[in-house]
PDB file of N, CA and C in Angstrom:
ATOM      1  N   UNK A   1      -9.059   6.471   7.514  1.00  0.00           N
ATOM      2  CA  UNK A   1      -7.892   7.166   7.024  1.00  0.00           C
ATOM      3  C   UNK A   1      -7.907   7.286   5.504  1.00  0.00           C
ATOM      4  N   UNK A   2      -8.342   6.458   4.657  1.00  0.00           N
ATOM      5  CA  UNK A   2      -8.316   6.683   3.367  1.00  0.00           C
ATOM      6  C   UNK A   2     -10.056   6.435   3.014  1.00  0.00           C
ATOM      7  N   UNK A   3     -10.711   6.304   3.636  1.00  0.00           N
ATOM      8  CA  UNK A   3     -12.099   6.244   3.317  1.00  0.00           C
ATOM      9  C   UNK A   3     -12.354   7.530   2.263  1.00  0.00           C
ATOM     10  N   UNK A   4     -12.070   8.579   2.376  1.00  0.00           N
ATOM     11  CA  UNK A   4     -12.616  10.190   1.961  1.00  0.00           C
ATOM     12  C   UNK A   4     -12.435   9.899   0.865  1.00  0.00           C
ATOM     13  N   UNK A   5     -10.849   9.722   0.289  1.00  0.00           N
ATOM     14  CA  UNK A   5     -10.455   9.661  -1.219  1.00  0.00           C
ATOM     15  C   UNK A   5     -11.065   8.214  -1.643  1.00  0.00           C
ATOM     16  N   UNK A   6     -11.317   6.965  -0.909  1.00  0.00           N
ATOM     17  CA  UNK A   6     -12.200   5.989  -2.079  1.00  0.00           C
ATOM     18  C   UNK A   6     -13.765   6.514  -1.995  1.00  0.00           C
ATOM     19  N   UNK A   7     -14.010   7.539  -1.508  1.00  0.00           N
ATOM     20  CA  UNK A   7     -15.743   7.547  -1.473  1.00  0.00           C
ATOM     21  C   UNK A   7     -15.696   8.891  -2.416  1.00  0.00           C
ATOM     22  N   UNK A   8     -14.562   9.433  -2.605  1.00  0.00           N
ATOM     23  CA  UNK A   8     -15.155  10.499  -3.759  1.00  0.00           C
ATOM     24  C   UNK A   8     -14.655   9.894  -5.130  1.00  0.00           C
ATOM     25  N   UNK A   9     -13.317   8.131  -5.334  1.00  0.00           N
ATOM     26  CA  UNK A   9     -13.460   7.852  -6.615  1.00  0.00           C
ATOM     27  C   UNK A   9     -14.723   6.728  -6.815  1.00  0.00           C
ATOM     28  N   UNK A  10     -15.767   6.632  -5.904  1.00  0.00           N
ATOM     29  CA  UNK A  10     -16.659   5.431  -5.883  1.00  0.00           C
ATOM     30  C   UNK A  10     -16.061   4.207  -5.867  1.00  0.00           C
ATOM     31  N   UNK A  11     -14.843   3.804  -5.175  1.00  0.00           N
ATOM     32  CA  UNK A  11     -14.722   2.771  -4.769  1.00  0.00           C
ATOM     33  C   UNK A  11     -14.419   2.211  -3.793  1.00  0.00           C
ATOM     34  N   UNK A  12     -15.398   0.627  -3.556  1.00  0.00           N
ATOM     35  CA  UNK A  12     -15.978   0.132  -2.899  1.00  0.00           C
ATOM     36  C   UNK A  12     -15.512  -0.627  -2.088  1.00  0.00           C
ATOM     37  N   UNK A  13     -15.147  -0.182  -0.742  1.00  0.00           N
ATOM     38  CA  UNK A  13     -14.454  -0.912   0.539  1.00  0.00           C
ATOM     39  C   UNK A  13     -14.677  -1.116   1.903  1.00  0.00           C
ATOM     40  N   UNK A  14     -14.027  -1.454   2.515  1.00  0.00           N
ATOM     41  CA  UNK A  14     -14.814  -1.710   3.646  1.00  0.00           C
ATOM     42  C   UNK A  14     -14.089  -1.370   4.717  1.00  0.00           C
ATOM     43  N   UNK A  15     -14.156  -0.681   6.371  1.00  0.00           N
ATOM     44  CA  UNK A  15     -13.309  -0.108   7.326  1.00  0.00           C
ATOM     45  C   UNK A  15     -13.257  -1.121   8.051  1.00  0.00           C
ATOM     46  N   UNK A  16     -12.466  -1.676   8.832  1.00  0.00           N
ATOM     47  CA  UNK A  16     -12.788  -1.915   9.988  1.00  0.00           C
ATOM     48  C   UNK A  16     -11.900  -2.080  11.577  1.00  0.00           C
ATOM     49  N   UNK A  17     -12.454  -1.479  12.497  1.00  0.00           N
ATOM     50  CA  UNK A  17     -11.735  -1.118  13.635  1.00  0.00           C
ATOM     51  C   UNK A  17     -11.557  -2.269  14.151  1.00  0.00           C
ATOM     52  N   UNK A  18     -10.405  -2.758  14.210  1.00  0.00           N
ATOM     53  CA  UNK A  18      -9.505  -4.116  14.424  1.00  0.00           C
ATOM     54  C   UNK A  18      -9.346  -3.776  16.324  1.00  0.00           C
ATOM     55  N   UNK A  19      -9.546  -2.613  16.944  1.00  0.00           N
ATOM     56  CA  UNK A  19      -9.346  -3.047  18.497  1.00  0.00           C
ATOM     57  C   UNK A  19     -10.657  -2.776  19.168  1.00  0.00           C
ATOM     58  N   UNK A  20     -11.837  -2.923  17.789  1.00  0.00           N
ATOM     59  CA  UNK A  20     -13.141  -3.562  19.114  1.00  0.00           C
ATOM     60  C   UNK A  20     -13.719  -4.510  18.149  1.00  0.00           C
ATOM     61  N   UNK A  21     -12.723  -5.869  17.785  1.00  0.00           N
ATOM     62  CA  UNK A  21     -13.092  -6.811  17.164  1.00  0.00           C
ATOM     63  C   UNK A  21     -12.118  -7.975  17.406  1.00  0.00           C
ATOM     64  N   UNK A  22     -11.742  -8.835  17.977  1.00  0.00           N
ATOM     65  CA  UNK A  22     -10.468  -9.610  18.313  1.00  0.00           C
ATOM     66  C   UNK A  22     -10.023 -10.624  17.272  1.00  0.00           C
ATOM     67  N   UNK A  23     -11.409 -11.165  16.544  1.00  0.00           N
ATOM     68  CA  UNK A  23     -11.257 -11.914  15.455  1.00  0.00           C
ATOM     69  C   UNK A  23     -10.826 -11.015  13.947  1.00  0.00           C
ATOM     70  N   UNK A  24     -11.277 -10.242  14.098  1.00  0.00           N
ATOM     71  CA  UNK A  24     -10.510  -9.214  12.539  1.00  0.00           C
ATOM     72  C   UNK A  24      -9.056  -9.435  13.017  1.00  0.00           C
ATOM     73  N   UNK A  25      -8.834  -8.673  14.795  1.00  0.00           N
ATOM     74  CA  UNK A  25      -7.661  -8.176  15.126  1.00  0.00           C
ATOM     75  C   UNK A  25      -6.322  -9.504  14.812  1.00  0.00           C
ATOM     76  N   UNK A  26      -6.980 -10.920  14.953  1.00  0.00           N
ATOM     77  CA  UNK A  26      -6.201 -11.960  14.832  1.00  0.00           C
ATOM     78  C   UNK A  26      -6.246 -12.039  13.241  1.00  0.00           C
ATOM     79  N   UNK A  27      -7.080 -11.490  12.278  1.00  0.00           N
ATOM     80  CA  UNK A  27      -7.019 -11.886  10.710  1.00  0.00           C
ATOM     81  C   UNK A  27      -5.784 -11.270  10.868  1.00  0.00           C
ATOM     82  N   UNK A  28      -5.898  -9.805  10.798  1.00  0.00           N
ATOM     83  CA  UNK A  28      -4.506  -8.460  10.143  1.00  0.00           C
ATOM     84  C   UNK A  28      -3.472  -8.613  10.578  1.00  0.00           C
ATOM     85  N   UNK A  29      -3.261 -10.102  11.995  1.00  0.00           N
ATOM     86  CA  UNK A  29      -1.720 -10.095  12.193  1.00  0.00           C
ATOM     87  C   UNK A  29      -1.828 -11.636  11.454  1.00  0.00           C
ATOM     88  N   UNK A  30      -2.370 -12.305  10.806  1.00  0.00           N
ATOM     89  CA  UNK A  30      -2.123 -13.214  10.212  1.00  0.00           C
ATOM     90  C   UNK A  30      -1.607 -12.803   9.137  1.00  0.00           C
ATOM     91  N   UNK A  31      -2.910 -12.237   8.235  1.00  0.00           N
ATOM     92  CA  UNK A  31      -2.464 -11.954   6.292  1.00  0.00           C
ATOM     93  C   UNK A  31      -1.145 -10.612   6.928  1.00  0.00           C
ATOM     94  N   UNK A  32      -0.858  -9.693   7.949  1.00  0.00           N
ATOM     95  CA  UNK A  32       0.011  -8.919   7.791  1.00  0.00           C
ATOM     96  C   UNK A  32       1.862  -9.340   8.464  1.00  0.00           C
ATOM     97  N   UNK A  33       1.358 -10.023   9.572  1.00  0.00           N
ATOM     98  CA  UNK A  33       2.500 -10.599  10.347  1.00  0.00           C
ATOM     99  C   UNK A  33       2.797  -9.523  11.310  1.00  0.00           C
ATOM    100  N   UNK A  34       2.007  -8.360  11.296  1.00  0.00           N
ATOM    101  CA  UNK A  34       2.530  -7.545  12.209  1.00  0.00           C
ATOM    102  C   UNK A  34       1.052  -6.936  12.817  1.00  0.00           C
ATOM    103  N   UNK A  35       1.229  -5.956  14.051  1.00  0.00           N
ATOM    104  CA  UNK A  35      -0.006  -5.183  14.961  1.00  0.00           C
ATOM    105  C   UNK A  35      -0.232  -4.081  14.502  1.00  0.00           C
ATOM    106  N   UNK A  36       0.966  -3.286  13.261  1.00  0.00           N
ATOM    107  CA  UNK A  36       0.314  -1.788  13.132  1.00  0.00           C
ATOM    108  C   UNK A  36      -0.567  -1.784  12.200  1.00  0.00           C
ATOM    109  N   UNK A  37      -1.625  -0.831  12.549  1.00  0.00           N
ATOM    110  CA  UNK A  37      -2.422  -0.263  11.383  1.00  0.00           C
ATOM    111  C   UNK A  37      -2.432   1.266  10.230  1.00  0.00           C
ATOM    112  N   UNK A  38      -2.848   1.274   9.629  1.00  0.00           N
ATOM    113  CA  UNK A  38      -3.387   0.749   8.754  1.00  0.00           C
ATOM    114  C   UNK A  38      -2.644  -1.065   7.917  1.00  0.00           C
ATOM    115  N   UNK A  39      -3.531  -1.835   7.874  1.00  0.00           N
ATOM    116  CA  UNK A  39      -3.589  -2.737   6.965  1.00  0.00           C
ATOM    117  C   UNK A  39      -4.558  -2.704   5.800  1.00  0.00           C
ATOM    118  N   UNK A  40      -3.871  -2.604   4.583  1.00  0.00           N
ATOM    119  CA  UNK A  40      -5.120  -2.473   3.386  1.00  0.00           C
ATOM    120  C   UNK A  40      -4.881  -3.606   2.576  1.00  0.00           C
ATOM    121  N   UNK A  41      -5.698  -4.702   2.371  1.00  0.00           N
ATOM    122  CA  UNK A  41      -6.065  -6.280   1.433  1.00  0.00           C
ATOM    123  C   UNK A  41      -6.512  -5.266   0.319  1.00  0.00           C
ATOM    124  N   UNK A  42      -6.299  -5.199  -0.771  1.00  0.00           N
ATOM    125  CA  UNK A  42      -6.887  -4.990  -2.241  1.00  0.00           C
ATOM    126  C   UNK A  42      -6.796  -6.244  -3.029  1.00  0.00           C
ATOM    127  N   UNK A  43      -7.883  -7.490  -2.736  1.00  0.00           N
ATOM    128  CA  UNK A  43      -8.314  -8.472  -3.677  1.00  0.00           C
ATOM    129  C   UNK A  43      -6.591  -9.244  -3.391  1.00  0.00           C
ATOM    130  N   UNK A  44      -6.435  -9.222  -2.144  1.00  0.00           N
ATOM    131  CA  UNK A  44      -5.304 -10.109  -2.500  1.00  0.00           C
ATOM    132  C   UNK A  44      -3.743  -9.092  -1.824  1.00  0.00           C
ATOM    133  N   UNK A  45      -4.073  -8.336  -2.245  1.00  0.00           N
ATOM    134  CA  UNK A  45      -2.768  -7.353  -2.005  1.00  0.00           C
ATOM    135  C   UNK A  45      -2.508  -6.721  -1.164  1.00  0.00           C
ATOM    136  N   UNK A  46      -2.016  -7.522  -0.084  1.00  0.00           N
ATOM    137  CA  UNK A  46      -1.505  -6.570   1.269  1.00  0.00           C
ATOM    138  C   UNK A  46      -0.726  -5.001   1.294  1.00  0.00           C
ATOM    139  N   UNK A  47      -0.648  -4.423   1.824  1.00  0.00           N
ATOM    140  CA  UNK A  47      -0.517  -2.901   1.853  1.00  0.00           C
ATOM    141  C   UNK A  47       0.059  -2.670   3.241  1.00  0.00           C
ATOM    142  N   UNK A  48       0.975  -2.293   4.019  1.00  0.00           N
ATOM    143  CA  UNK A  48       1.150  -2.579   5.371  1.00  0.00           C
ATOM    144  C   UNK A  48       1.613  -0.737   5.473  1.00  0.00           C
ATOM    145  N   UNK A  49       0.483  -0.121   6.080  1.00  0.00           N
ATOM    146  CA  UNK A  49       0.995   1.212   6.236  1.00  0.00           C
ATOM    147  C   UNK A  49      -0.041   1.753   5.446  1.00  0.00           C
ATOM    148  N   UNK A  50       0.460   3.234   5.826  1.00  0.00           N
ATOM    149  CA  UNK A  50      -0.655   3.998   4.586  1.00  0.00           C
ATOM    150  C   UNK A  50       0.524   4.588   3.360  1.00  0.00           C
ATOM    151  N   UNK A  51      -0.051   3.709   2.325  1.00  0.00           N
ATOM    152  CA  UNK A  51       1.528   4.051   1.338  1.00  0.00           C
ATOM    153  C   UNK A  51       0.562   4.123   0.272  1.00  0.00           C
ATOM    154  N   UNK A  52      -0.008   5.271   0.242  1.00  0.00           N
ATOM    155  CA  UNK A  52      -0.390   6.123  -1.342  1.00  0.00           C
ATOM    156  C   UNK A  52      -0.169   5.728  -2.533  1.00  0.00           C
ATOM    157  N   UNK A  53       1.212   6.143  -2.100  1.00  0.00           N
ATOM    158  CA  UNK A  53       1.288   5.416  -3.839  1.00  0.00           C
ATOM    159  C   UNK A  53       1.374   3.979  -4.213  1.00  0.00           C
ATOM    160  N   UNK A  54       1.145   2.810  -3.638  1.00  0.00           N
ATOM    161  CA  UNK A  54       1.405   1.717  -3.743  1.00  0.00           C
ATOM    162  C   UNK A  54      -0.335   1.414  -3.835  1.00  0.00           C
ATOM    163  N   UNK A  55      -1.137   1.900  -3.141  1.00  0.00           N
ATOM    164  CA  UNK A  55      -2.320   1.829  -3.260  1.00  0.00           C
ATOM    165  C   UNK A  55      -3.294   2.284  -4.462  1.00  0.00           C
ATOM    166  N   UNK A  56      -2.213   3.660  -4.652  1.00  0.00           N
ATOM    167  CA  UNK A  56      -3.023   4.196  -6.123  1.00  0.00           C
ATOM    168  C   UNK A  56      -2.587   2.964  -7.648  1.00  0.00           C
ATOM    169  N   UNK A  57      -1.221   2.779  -7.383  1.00  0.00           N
ATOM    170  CA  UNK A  57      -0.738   1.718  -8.170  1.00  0.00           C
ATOM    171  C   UNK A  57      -1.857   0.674  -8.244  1.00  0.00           C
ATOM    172  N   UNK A  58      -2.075   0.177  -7.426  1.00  0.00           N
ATOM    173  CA  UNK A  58      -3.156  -1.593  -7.481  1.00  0.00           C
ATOM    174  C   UNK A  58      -4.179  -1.424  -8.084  1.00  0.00           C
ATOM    175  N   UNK A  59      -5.164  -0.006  -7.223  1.00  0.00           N
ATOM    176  CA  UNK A  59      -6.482   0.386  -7.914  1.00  0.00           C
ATOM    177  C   UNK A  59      -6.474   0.746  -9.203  1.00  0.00           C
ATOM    178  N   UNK A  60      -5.038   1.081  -9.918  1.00  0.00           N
ATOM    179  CA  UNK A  60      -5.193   1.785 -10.992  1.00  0.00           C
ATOM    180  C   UNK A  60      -5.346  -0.030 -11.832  1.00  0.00           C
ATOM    181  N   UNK A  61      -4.524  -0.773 -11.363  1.00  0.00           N
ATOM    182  CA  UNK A  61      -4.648  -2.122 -12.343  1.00  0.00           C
ATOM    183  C   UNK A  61      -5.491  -2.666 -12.220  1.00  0.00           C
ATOM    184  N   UNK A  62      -6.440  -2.482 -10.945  1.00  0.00           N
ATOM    185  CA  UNK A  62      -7.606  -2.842 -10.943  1.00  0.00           C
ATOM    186  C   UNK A  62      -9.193  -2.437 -11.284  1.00  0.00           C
ATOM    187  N   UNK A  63      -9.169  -1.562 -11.572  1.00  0.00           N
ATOM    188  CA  UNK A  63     -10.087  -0.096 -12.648  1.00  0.00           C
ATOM    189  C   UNK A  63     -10.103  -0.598 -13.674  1.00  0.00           C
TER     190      UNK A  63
END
């Protein structure tokens, strides 16, 4: 879902499909507390949803 826009600013992340993996699937309701996805960790910074601008916010402090 957001792969396109970090692979055209070159930055470096990682996907992963949480319902053909049970051990990820038990990480993202730990660090998230909840089952929906998208979940995005930025170095720490949970993200629960796909929320743009909260995401462009982090990367920008983290750039």
């Amino acid at each position: 879902m957001i792969s396109g826009e970090e692979q055209s600013q070159n930055i470096d992340f990682q996907e992963i499909d949480v319902s053909k993996n049970d051990e990820h699937l038990q990480e993202m309701i730990k660090i998230s507390n909840q089952m929906g996805v998208p979940v995005v960790d930025i170095d720490g910074q949970i993200v629960i949803g796909f929320n743009k601008p909260k995401i462009d916010k982090i990367l920008k402090i983290k750039q």
